[in-house]
Protein backbone atom coordinates (compact mmCIF):
# COMPACT_ATOMS: atom_id res chain seq x y z
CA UNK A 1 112.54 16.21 -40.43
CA UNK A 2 113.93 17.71 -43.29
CA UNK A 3 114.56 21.25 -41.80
CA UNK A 4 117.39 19.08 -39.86
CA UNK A 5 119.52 19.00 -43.23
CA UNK A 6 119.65 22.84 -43.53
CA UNK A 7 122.13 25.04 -41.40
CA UNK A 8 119.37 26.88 -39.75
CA UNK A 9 117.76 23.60 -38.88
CA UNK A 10 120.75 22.34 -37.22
CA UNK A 11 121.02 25.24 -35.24
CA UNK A 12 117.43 24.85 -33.87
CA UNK A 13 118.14 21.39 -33.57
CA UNK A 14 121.31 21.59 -30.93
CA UNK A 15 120.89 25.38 -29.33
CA UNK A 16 123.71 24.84 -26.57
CA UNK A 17 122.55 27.56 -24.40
CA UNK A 18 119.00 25.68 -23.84
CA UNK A 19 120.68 22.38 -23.39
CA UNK A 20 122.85 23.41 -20.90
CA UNK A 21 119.70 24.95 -18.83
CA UNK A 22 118.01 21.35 -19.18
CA UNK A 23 120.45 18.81 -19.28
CA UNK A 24 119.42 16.33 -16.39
CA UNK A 25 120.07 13.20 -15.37
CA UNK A 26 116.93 10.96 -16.61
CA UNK A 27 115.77 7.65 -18.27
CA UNK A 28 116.05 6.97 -21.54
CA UNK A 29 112.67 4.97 -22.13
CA UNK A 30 112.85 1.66 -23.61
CA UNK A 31 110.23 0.92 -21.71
CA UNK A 32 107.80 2.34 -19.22
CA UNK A 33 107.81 1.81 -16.55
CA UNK A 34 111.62 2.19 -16.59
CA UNK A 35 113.47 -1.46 -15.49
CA UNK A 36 114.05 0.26 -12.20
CA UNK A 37 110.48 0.42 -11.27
CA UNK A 38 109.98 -3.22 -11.59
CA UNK A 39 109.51 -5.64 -8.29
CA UNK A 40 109.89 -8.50 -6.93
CA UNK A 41 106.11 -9.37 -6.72
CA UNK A 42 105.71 -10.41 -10.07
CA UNK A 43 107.78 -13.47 -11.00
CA UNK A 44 107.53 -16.70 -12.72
CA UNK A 45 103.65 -17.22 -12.68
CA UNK A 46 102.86 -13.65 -13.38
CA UNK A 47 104.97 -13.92 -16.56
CA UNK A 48 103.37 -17.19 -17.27
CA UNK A 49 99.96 -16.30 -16.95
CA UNK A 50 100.65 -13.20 -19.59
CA UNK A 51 102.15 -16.03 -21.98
CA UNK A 52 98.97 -17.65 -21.43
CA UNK A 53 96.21 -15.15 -22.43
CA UNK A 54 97.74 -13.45 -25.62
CA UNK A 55 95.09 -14.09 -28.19
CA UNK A 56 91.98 -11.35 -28.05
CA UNK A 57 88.54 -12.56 -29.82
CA UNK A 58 90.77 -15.45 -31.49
CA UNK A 59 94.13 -13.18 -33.14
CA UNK A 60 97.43 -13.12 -31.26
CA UNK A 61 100.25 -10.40 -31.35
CA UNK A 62 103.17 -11.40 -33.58
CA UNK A 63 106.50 -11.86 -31.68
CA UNK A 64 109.75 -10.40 -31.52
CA UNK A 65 112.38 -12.40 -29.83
CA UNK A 66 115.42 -11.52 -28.03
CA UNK A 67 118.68 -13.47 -27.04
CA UNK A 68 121.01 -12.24 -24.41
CA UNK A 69 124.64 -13.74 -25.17
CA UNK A 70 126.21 -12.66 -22.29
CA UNK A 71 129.61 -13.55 -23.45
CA UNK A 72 132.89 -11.46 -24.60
CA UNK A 73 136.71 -12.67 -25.23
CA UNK A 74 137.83 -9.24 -23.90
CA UNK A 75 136.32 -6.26 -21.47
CA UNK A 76 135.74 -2.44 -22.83
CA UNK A 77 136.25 -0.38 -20.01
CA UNK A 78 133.36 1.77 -20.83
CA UNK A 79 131.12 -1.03 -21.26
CA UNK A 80 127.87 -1.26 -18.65
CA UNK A 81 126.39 -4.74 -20.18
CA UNK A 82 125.66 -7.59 -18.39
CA UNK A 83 128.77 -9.80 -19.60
CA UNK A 84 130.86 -12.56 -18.93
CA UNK A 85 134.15 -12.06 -20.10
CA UNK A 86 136.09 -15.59 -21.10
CA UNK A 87 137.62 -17.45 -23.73
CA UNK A 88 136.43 -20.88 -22.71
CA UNK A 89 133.58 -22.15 -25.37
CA UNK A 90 132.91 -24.80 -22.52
CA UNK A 91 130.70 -21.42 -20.66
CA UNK A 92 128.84 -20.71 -23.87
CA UNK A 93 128.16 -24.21 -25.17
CA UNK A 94 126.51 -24.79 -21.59
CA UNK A 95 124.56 -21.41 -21.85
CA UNK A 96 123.47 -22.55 -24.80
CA UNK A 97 122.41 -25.85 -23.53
CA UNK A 98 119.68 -23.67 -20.96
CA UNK A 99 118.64 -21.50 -23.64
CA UNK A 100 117.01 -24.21 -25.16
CA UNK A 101 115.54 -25.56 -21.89
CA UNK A 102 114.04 -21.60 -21.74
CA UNK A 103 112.94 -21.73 -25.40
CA UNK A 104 110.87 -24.74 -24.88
CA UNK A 105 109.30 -23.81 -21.86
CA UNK A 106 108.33 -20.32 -22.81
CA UNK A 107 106.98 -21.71 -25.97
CA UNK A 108 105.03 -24.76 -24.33
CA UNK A 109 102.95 -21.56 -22.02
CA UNK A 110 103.01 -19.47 -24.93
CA UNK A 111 99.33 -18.87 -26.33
CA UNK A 112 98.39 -18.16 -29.83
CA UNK A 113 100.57 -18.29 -32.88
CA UNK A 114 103.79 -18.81 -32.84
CA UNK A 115 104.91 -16.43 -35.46
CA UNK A 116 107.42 -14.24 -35.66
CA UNK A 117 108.28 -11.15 -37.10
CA UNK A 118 111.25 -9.56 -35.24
CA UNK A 119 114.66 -11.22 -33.66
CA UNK A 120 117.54 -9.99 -32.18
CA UNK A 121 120.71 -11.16 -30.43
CA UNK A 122 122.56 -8.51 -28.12
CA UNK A 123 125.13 -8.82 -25.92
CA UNK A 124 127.77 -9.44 -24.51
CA UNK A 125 129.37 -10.25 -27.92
CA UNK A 126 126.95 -12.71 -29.48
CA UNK A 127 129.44 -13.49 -32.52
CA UNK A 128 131.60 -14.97 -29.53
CA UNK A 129 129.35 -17.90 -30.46
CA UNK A 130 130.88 -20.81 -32.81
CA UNK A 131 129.55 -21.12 -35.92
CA UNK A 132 128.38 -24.58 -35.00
CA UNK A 133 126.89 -22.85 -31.51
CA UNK A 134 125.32 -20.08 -33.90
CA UNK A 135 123.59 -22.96 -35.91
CA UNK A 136 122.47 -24.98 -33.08
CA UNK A 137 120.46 -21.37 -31.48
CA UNK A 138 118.75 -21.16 -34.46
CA UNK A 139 117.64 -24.39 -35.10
CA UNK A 140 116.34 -24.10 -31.75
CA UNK A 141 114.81 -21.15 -32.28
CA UNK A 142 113.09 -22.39 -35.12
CA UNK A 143 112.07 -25.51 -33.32
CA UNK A 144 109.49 -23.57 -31.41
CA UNK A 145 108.93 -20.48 -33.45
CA UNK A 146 108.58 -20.20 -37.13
CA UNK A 147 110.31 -16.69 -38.62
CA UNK A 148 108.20 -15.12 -40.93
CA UNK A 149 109.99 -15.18 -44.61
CA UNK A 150 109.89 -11.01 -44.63
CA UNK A 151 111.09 -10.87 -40.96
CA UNK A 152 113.84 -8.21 -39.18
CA UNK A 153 116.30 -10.68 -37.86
CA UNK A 154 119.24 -8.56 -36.63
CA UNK A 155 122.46 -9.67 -34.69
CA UNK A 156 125.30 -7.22 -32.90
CA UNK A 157 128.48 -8.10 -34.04
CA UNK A 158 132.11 -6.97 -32.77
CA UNK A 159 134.17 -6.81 -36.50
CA UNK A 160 137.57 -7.57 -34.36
CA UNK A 161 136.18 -11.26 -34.15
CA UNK A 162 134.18 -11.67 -37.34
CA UNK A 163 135.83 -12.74 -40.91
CA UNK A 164 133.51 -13.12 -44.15
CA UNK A 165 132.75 -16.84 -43.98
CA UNK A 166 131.04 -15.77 -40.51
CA UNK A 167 128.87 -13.02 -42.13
CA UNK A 168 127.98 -15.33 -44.48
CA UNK A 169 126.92 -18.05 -42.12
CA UNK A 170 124.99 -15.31 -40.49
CA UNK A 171 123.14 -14.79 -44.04
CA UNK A 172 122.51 -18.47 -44.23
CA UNK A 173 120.74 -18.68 -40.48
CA UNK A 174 118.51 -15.86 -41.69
CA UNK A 175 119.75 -12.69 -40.24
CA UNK A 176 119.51 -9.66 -42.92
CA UNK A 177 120.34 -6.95 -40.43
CA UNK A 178 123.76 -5.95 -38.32
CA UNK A 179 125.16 -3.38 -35.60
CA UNK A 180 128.17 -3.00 -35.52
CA UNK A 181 130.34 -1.35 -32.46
CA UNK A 182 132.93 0.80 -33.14
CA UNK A 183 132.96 3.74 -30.36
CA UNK A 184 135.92 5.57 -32.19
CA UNK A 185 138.61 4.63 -34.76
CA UNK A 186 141.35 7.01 -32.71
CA UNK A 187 143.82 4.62 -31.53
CA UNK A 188 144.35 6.85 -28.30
CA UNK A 189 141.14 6.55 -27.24
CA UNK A 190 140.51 3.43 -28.23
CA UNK A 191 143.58 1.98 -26.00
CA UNK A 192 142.16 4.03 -23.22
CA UNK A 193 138.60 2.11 -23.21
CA UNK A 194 140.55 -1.34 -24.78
CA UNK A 195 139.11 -1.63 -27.43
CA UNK A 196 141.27 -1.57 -30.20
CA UNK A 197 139.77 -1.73 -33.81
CA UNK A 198 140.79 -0.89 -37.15
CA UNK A 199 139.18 0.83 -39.96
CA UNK A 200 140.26 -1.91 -42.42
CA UNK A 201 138.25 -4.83 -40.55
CA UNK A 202 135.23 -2.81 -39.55
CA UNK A 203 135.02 -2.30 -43.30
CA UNK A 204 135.61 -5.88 -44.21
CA UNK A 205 132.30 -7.12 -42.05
CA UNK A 206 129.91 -3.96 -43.65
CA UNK A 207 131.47 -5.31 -47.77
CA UNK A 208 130.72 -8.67 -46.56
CA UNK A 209 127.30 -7.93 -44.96
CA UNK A 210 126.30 -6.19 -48.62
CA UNK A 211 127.79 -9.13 -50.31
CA UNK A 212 125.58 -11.90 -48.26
CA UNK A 213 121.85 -9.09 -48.77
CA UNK A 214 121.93 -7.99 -45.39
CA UNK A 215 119.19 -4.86 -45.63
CA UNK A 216 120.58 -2.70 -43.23
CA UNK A 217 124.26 -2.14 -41.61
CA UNK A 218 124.04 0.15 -38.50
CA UNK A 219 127.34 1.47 -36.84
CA UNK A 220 127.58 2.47 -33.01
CA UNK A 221 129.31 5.31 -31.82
CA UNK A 222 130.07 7.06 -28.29
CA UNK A 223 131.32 10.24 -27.33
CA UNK A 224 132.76 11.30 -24.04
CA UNK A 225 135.16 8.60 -23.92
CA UNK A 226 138.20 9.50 -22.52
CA UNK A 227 141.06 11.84 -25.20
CA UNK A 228 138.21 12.23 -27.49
CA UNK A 229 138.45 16.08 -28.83
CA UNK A 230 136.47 17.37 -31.50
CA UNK A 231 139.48 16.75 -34.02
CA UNK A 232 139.49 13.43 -32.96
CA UNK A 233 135.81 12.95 -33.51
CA UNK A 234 135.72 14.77 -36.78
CA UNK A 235 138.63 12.34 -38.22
CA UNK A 236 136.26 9.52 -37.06
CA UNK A 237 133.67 10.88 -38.67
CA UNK A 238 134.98 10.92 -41.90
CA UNK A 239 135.53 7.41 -41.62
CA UNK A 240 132.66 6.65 -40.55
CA UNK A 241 130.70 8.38 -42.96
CA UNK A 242 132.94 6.79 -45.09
CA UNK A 243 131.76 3.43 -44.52
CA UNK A 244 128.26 4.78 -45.78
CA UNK A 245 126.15 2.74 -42.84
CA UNK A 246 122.31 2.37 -43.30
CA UNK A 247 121.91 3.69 -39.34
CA UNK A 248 123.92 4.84 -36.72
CA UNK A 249 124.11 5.59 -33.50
CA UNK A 250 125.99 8.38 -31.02
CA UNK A 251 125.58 7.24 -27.35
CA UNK A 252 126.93 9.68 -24.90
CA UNK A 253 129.12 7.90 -22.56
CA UNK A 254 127.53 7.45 -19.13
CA UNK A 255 130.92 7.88 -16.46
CA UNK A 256 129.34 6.04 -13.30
CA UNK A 257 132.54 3.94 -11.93
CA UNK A 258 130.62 3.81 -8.42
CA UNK A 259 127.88 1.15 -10.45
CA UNK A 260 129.98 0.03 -13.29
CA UNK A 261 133.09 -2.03 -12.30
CA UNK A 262 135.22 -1.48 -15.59
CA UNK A 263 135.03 1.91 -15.60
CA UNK A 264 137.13 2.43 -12.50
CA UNK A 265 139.91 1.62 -14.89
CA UNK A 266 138.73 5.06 -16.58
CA UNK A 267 140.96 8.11 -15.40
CA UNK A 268 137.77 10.69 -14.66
CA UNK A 269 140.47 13.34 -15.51
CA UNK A 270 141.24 11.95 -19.05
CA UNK A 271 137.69 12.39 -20.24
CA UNK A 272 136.20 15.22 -22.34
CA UNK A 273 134.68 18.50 -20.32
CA UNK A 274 131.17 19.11 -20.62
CA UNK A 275 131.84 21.99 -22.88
CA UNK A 276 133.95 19.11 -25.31
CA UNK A 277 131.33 16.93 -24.74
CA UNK A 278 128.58 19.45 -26.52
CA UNK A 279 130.87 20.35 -28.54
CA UNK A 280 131.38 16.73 -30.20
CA UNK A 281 127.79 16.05 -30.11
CA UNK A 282 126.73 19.19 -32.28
CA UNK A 283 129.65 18.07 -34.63
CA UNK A 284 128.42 14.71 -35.27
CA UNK A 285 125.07 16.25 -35.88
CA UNK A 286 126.10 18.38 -38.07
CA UNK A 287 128.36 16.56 -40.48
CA UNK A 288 125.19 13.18 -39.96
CA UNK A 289 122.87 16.24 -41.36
CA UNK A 290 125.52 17.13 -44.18
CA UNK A 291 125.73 13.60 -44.94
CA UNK A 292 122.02 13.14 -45.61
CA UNK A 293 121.26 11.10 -42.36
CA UNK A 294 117.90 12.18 -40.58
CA UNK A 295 117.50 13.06 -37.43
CA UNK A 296 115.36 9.76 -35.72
CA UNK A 297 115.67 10.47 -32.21
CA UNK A 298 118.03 10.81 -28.88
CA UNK A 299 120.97 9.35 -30.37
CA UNK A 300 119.89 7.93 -33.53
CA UNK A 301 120.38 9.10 -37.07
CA UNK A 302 119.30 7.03 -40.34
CA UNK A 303 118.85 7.41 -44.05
CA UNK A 304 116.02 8.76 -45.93
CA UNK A 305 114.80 5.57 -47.36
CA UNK A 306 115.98 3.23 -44.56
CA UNK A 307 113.41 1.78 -42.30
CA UNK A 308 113.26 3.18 -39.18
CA UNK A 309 113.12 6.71 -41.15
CA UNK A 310 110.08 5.41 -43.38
CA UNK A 311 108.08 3.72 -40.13
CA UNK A 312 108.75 7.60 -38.47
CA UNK A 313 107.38 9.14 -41.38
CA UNK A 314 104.26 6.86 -41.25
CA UNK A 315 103.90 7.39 -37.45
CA UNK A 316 104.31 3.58 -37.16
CA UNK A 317 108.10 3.98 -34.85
CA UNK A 318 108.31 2.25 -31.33
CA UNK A 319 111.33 2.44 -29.04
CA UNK A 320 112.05 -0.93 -27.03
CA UNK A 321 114.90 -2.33 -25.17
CA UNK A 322 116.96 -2.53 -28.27
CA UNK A 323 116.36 1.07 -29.18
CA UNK A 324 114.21 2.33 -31.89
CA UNK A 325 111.99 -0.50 -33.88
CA UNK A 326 109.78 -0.82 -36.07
CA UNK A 327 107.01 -3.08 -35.14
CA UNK A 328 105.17 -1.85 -32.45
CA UNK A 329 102.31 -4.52 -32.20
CA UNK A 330 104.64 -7.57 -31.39
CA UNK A 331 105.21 -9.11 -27.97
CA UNK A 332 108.76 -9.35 -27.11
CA UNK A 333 109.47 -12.26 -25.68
CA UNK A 334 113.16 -12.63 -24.24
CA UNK A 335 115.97 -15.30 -23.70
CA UNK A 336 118.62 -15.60 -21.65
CA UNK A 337 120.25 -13.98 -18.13
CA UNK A 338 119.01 -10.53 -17.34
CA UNK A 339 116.72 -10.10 -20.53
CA UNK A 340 113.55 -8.40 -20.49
CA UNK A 341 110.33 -9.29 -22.12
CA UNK A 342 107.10 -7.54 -22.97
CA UNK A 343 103.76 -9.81 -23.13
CA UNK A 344 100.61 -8.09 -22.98
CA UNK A 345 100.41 -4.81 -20.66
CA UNK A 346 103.67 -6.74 -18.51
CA UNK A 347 107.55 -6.53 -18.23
CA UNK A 348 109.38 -9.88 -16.91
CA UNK A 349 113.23 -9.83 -16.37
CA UNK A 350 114.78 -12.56 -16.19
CA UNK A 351 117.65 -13.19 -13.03
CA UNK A 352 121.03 -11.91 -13.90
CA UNK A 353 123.76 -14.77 -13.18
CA UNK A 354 124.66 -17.75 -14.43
CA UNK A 355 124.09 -19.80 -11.60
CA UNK A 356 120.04 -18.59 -10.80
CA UNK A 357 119.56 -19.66 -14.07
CA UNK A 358 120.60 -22.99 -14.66
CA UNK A 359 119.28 -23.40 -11.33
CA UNK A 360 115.66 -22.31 -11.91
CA UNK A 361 115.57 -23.87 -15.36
CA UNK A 362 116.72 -27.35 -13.90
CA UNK A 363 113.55 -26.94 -11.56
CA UNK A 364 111.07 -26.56 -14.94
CA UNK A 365 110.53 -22.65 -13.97
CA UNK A 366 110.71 -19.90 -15.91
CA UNK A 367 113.77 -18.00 -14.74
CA UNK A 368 111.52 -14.61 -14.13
CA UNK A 369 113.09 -12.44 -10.97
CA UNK A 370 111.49 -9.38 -11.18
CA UNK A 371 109.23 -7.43 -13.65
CA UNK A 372 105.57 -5.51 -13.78
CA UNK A 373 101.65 -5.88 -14.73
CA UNK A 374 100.84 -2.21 -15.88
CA UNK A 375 97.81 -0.62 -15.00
CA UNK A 376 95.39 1.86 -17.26
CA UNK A 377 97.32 4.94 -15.55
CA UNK A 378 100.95 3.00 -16.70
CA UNK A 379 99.42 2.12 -20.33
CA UNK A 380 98.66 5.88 -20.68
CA UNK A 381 101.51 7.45 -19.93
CA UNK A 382 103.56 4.71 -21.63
CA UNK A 383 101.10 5.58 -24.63
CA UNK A 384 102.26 9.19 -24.22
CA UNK A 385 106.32 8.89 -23.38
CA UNK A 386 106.85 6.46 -26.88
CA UNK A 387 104.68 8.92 -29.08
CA UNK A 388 107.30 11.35 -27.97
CA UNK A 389 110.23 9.49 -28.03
CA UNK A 390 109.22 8.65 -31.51
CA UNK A 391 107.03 11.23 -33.15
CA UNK A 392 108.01 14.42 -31.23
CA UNK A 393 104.10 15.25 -30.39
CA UNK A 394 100.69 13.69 -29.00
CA UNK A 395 97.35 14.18 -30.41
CA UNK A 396 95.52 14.98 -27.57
CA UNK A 397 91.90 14.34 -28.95
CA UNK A 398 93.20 10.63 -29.98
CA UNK A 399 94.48 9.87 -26.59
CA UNK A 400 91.27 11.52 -25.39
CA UNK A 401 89.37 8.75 -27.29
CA UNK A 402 91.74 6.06 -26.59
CA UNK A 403 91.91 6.03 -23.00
CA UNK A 404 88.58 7.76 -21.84
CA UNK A 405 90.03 10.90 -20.06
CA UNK A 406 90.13 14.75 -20.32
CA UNK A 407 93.99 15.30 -21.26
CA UNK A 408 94.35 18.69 -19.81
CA UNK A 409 92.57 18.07 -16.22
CA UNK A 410 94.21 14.50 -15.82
CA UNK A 411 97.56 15.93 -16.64
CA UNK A 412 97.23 19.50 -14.79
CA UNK A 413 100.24 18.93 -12.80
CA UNK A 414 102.35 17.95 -15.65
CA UNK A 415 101.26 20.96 -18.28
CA UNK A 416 102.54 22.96 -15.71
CA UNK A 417 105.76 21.26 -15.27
CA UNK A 418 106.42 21.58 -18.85
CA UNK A 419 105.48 25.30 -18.72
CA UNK A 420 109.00 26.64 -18.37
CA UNK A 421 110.42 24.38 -21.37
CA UNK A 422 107.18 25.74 -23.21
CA UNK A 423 108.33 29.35 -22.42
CA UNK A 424 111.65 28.45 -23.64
CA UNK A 425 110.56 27.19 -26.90
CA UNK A 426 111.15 23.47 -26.82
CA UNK A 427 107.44 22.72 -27.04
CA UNK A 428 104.18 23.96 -27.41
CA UNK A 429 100.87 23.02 -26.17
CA UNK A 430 97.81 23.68 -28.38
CA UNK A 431 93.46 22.22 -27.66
CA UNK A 432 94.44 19.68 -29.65
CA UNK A 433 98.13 18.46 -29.88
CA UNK A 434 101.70 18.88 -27.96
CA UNK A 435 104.50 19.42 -30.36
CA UNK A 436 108.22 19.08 -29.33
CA UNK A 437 109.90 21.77 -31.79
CA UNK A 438 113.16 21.26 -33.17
CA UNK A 439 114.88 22.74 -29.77
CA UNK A 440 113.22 20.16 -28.02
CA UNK A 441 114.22 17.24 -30.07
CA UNK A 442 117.65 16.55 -28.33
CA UNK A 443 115.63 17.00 -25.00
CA UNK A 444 113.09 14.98 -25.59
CA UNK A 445 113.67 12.56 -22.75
CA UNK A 446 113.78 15.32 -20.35
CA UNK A 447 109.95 16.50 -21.87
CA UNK A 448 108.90 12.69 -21.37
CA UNK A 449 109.91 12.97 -17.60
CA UNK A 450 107.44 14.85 -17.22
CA UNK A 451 104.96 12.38 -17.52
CA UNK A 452 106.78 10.18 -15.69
CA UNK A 453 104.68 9.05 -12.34
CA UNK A 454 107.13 7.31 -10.55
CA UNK A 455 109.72 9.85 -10.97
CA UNK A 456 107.32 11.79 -8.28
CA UNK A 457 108.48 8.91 -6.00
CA UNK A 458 112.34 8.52 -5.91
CA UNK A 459 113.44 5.13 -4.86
CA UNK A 460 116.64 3.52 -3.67
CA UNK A 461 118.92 2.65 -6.69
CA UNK A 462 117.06 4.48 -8.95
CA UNK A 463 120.37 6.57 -10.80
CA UNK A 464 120.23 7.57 -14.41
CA UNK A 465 122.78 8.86 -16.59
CA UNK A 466 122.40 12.57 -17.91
CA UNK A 467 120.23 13.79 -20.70
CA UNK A 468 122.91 15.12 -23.07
């Protein structure tokens, strides 16, 4: 990836011309199957049976856990979460009351060691949470699971309602990782989404997360919001480079007011054209590149010697519900309304209000609406779609071995599909590996589509956001 620091390597990296020709709408794989593909046949004893037969010839995967706080004081227009938006801690301390019914129950099924490696709370706001809440979900947590002592424990935190003593408190429970949201320091735009945030006490939390020996600080970003203009973006930039984060992140924002509530309070004619849009992006690429931030993937950028940029290098990168991650042998198992876990070759989500699941955790069941068992045909192509997403190219002969097959007869169809991007120069396709070239990085989801089974079958509700 180190071509992406040079001029000519940005310029191979964002070639607007070619994005424009295949910039679609498509998924952005944090899992496969995509969430959208999942049904309502497999529910709470599918889920349990997959918590039940973990361990292989006597050794279980390590775990990664996840905690949805659905929770936020205030609502960001832009925002396409699952959230509850209150001030009353009455709602939370309640929530947190089920969690702990969930935590027990998925750890009395759960098979094999109880180790874990990996845990994360999203949101919602999860620092909406008390302190005394925040210590109570831990000591739960740790109840049931044990957190290894060189474990990624990483929380998402919104600076506008975090002060130092909470950082620290954070340090104390164990967490040595943060994301922070920020979307854009211009105080235009930042009215327009409400969200307003300044500068001064999104730098407080990152000094105080350094202070307390948290290993890595990542920063969020998102352009297309409405009044964003390059100038704009550029002065954000610089203070955001500025705050010299471990990681960050440039999500492109997703206008869909028909499925998202909050954004009808977006004026469609306030936001960025197209044009600004790629304009923007191949800003904040470039000045990321000039800044010594590599290239990880989609949206992601990270330093040399940070993590994410070290597991890349060693071809050890997975992408999962929370993004890009670094342990991709754990099970994920998941708290909490609408979460999603990974056990075995399955997805489980859990229901999505309040009310479904207090209800189904009063009744002793696990609160499981929907999810997937995958078959060898999903495990392949899921293979296939993360070794893009991550690595930019397949070894052919090792998924050969791995999975029994001839690549280029199973996948005749798809070769051919990709044939035009080929021809273009985004990729090429050799006996023995597919490489996504540096024109093909940015459109890397739209190269994993292709591989994509169920996209063959378009279903009801199935609506994706574009590529670019």
């Amino acid at each position: 990836m180190s071509a992406v620091q040079h001029e000519s390597g940005i310029a191979a990296i964002f070639d607007e011309r070619i994005i424009r020709r295949f910039d679609v709408s498509g998924p952005r794989y944090t899992s496969y199957p995509t969430a959208d593909r999942f049904t309502n046949d497999f529910g709470p004893d599918s889920y349990k049976k997959w918590l039940g037969s973990r361990t292989v010839a006597g050794v279980s995967k390590p775990l990664s856990l996840y905690f949805h706080i659905p929770f936020c004081n205030t609502i960001c227009y832009y925002c396409a979460c699952n959230k509850i938006i209150t001030k009353d801690h009455g709602r939370s301390a309640k929530y947190l009351k089920y969690l702990g019914k969930e935590l027990a129950l998925q750890a009395s099924l759960l098979e094999g060691e109880h180790d874990v490696v990996q845990l994360h709370w999203g949101g919602g706001t999860p620092t909406f949470l008390s302190h005394e809440e925040m210590r109570l979900l831990m000591d739960m947590t740790r109840e049931h699971f044990r957190l290894l002592p060189d474990g990624e424990y990483s929380i998402e935190v919104d600076p506008r309602k975090v002060d130092e003593a909470t950082v620290q408190l954070l340090g104390e429970l164990g967490f040595n990782r943060m994301s922070l949201g920020v979307q854009d320091f211009d105080p235009v735009v930042q009215k327009a989404v409400n969200r307003i945030q300044s500068l001064e006490e999104t730098r407080l939390v990152i000094e105080a997360a350094r202070c307390n020996q948290f290993k890595s600080v990542s920063v969020d970003l998102i352009y297309g919001l409405p009044f964003q203009s390059v100038e704009s973006f550029n002065r954000t930039l610089d203070e955001v480079i500025g705050l010299d984060p471990d990681r960050l992140s440039i999500y492109n924002y997703a206008h869909l007011p028909h499925l998202v509530k909050p954004q009808r309070r977006i004026n469609e004619a306030d936001l960025p054209s197209p044009d600004a849009k790629l304009e923007i992006l191949q800003l904040a690429i470039r000045r990321l590149a000039e800044a010594g931030y590599v290239f990880i993937g989609m949206d992601h950028f990270a330093k040399p010697d940070d993590e994410l940029t070290v597991a890349q290098n060693q071809g050890r990168l997975h992408r999962n519900f929370q993004g890009y991650s670094t342990h991709a042998e754990a099970d994920l198992l998941a708290f909490g309304i609408s979460a999603i876990s990974k056990c075995g070759p399955s997805y489980g989500q859990n229901v999505k209000t309040l009310d479904e699941y207090y209800d189904l955790l009063d009744q002793g069941v696990l609160p499981v609406m929907r999810g997937i068992e995958l078959n060898a045909d999903d495990l392949l192509r899921r293979s296939i779609i993360q070794q893009l997403m991550c690595h930019f190219e397949l070894d052919i002969a090792a998924i050969e071995l791995a999975h029994q097959i001839d690549f280029k007869s199973y996948f005749a169809e798809e070769l051919a599909a990709l044939g035009e991007m080929e021809a273009a120069g985004l990729l090429s396709i050799g006996e023995r590996q597919l490489r996504v070239h540096l024109s093909g990085r940015m459109l890397v989801r739209v190269i994993a589509m292709a591989f994509d089974r169920y996209l063959r079958r378009p279903q009801e509700g199935a609506r994706y956001s574009k590529v670019i």
